[in-house]
N, C-alpha and C. Protein backbone atom coordinates (compact mmCIF):
# COMPACT_ATOMS: atom_id res chain seq x y z
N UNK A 1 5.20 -9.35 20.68
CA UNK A 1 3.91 -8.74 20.95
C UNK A 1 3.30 -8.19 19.66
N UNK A 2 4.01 -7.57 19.03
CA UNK A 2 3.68 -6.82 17.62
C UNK A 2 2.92 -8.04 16.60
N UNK A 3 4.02 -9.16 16.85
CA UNK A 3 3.73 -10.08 15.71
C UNK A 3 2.40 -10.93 15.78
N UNK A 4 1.99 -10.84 17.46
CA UNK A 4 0.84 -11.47 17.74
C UNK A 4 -0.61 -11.05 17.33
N UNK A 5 -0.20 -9.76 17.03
CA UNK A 5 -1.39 -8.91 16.31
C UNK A 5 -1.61 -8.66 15.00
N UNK A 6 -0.24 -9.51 14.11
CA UNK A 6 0.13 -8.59 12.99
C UNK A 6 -1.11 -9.15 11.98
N UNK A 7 -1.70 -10.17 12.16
CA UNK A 7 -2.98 -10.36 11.39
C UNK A 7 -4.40 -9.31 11.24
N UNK A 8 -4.50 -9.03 12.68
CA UNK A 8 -5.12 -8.11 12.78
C UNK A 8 -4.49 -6.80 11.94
N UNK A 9 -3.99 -6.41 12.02
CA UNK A 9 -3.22 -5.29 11.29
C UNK A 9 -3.39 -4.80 9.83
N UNK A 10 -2.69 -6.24 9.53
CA UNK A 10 -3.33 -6.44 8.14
C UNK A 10 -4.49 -6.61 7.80
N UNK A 11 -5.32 -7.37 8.43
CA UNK A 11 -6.84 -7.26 8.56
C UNK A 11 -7.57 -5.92 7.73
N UNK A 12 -7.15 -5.08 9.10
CA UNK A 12 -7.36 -3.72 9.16
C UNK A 12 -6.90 -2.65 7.94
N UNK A 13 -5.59 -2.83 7.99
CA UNK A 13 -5.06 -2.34 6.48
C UNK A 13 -5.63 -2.58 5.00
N UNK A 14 -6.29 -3.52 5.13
CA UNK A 14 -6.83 -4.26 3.82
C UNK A 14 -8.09 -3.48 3.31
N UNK A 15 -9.18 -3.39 4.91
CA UNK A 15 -10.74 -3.03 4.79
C UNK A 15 -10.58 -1.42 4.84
N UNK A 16 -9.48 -0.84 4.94
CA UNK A 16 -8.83 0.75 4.93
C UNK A 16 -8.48 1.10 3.58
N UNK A 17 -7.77 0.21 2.72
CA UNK A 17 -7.48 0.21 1.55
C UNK A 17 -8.67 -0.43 0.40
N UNK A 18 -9.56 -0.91 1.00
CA UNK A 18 -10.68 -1.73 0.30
C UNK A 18 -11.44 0.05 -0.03
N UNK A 19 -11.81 0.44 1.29
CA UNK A 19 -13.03 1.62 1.52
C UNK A 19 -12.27 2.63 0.61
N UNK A 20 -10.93 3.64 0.93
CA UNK A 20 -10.53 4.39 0.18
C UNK A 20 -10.29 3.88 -1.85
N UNK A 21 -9.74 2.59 -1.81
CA UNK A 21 -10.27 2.54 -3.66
C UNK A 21 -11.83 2.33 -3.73
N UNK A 22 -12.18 2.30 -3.11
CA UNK A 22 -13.82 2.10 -3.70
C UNK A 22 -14.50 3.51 -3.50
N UNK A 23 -13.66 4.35 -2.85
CA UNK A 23 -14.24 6.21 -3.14
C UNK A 23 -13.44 6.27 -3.90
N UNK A 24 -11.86 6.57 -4.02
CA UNK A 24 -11.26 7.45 -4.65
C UNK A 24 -9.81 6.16 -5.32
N UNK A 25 -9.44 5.64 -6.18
CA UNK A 25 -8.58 5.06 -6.60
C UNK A 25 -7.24 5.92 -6.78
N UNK A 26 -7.56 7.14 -7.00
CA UNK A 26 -6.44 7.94 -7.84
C UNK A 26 -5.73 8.51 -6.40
N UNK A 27 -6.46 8.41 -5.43
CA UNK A 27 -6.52 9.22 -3.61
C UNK A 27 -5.62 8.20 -3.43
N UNK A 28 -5.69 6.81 -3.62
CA UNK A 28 -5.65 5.55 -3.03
C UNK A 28 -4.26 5.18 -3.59
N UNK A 29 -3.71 5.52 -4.64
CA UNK A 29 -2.76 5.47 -5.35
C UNK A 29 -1.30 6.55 -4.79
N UNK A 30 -2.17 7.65 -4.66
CA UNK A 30 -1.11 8.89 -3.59
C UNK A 30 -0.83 7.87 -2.57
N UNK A 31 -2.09 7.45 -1.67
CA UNK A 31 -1.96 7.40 -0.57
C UNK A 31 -0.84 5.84 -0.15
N UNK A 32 -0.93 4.99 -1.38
CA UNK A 32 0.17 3.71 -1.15
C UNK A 32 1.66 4.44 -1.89
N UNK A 33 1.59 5.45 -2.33
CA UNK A 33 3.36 6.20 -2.93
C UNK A 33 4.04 7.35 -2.18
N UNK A 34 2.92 7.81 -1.11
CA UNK A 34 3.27 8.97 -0.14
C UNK A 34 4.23 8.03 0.72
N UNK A 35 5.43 9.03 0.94
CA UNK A 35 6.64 8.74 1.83
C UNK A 35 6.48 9.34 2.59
N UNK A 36 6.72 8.42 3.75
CA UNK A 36 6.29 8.36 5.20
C UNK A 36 7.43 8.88 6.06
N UNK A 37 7.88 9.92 6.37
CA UNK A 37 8.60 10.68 7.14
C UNK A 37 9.14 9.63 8.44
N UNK A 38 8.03 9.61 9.61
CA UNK A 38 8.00 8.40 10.50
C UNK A 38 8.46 7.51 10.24
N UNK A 39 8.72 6.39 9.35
CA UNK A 39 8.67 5.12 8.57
C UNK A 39 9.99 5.38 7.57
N UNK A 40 11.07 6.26 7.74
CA UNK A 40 12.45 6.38 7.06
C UNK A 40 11.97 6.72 5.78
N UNK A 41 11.14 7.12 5.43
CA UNK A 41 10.25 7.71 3.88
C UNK A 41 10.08 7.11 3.38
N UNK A 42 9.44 5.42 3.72
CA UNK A 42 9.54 4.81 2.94
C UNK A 42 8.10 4.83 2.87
N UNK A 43 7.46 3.98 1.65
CA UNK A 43 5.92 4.28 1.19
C UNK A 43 5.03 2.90 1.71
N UNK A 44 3.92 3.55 1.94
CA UNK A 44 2.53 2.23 2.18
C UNK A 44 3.32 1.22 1.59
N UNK A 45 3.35 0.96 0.15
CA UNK A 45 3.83 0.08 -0.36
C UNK A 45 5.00 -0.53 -0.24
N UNK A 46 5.71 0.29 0.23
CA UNK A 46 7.10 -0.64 0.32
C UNK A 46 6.96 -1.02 2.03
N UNK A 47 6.42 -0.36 2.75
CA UNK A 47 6.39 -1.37 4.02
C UNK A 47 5.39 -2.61 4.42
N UNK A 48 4.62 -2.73 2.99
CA UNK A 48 3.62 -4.21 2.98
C UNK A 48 4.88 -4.94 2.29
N UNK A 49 5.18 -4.97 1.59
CA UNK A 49 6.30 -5.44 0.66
C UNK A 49 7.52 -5.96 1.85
N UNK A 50 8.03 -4.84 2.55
CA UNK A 50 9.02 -5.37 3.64
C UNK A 50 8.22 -6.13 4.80
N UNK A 51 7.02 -6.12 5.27
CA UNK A 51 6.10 -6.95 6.03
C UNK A 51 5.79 -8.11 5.42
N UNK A 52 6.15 -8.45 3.88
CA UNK A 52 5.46 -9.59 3.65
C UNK A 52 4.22 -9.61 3.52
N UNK A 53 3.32 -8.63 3.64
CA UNK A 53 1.71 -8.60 4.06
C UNK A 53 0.85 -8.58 2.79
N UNK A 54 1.14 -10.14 2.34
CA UNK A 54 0.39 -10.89 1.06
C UNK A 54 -0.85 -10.28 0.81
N UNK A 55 -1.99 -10.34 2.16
CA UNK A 55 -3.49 -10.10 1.89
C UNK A 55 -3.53 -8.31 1.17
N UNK A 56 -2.34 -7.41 1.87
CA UNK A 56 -2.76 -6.28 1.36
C UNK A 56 -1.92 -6.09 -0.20
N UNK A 57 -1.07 -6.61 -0.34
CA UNK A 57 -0.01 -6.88 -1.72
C UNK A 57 -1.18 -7.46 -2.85
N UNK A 58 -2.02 -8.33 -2.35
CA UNK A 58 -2.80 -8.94 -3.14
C UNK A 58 -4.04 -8.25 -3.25
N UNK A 59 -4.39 -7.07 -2.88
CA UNK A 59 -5.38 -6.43 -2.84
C UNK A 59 -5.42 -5.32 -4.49
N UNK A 60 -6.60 -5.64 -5.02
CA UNK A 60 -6.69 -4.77 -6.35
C UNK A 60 -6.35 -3.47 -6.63
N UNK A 61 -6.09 -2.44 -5.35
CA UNK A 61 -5.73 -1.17 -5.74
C UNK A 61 -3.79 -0.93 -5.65
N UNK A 62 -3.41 -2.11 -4.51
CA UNK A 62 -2.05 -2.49 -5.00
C UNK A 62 -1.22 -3.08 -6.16
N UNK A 63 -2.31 -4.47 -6.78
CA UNK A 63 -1.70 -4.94 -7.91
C UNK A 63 -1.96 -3.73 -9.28
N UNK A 64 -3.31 -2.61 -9.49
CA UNK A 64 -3.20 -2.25 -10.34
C UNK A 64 -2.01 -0.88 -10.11
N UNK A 65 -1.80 -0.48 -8.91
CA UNK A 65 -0.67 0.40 -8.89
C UNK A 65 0.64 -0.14 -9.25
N UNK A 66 0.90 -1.57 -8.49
CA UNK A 66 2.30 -2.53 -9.35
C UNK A 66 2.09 -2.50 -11.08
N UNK A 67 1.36 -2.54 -11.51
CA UNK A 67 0.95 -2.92 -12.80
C UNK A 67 1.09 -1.74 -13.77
N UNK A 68 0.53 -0.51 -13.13
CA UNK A 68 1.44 0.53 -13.72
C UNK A 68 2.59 1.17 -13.55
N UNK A 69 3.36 0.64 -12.35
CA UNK A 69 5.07 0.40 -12.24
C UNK A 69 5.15 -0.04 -13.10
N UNK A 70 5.14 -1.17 -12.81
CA UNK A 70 5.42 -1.76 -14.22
C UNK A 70 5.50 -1.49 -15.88
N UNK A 71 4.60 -0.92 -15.97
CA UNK A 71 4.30 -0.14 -17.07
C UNK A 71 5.06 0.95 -17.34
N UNK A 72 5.52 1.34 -16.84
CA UNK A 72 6.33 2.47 -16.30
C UNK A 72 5.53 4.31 -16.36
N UNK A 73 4.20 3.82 -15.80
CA UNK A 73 3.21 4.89 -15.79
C UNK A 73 3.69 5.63 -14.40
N UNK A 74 3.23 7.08 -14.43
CA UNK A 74 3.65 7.67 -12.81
C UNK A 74 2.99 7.15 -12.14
N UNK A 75 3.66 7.59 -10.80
CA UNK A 75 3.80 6.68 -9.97
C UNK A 75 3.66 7.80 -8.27
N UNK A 76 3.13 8.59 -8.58
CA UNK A 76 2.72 9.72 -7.94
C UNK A 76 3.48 10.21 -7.38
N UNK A 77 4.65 10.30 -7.32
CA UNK A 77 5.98 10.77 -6.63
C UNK A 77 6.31 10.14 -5.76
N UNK A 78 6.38 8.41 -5.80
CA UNK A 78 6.89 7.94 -4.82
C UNK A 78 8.56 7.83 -5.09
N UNK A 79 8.89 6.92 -4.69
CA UNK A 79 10.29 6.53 -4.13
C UNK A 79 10.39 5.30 -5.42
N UNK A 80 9.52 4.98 -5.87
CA UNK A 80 10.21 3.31 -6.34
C UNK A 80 10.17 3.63 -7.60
């Protein structure tokens, strides 16, 4: 049932993450490294990552947050 929707989901997740980096990037950056209590603490980001959920992984306020992982810039107190 879950999986039958999971496009939608992502859909949704994407135009949620589109609207918040296009106000606030630095908001948007907390908001994919905040550990999720509900969700075993794990972060926005690591449960697109364990979903597989390409469209939001591939979305510009995710790759430039990977990109300063990468970099090894903070990382707003997440987990990774």
């Amino acid at each position: 049932m879950l999986l039958d929707h999971a496009d939608e989901y992502q859909r949704l997740a994407v135009g949620i993450i589109s609207k918040c980096y296009e106000d606030n990037p630095k908001k948007t950056r907390a908001l994919l490294t905040c550990k999720l209590k509900n969700w075993g603490y794990l972060t926005c980001l690591q449960l697109a990552m364990n979903g597989v959920s390409w469209e939001l992984i591939s979305h510009p306020a995710v790759q430039h947050l990977v990109e300063n992982i990468w970099l090894g810039e903070k990382t707003y107190g997440s987990g990774l």
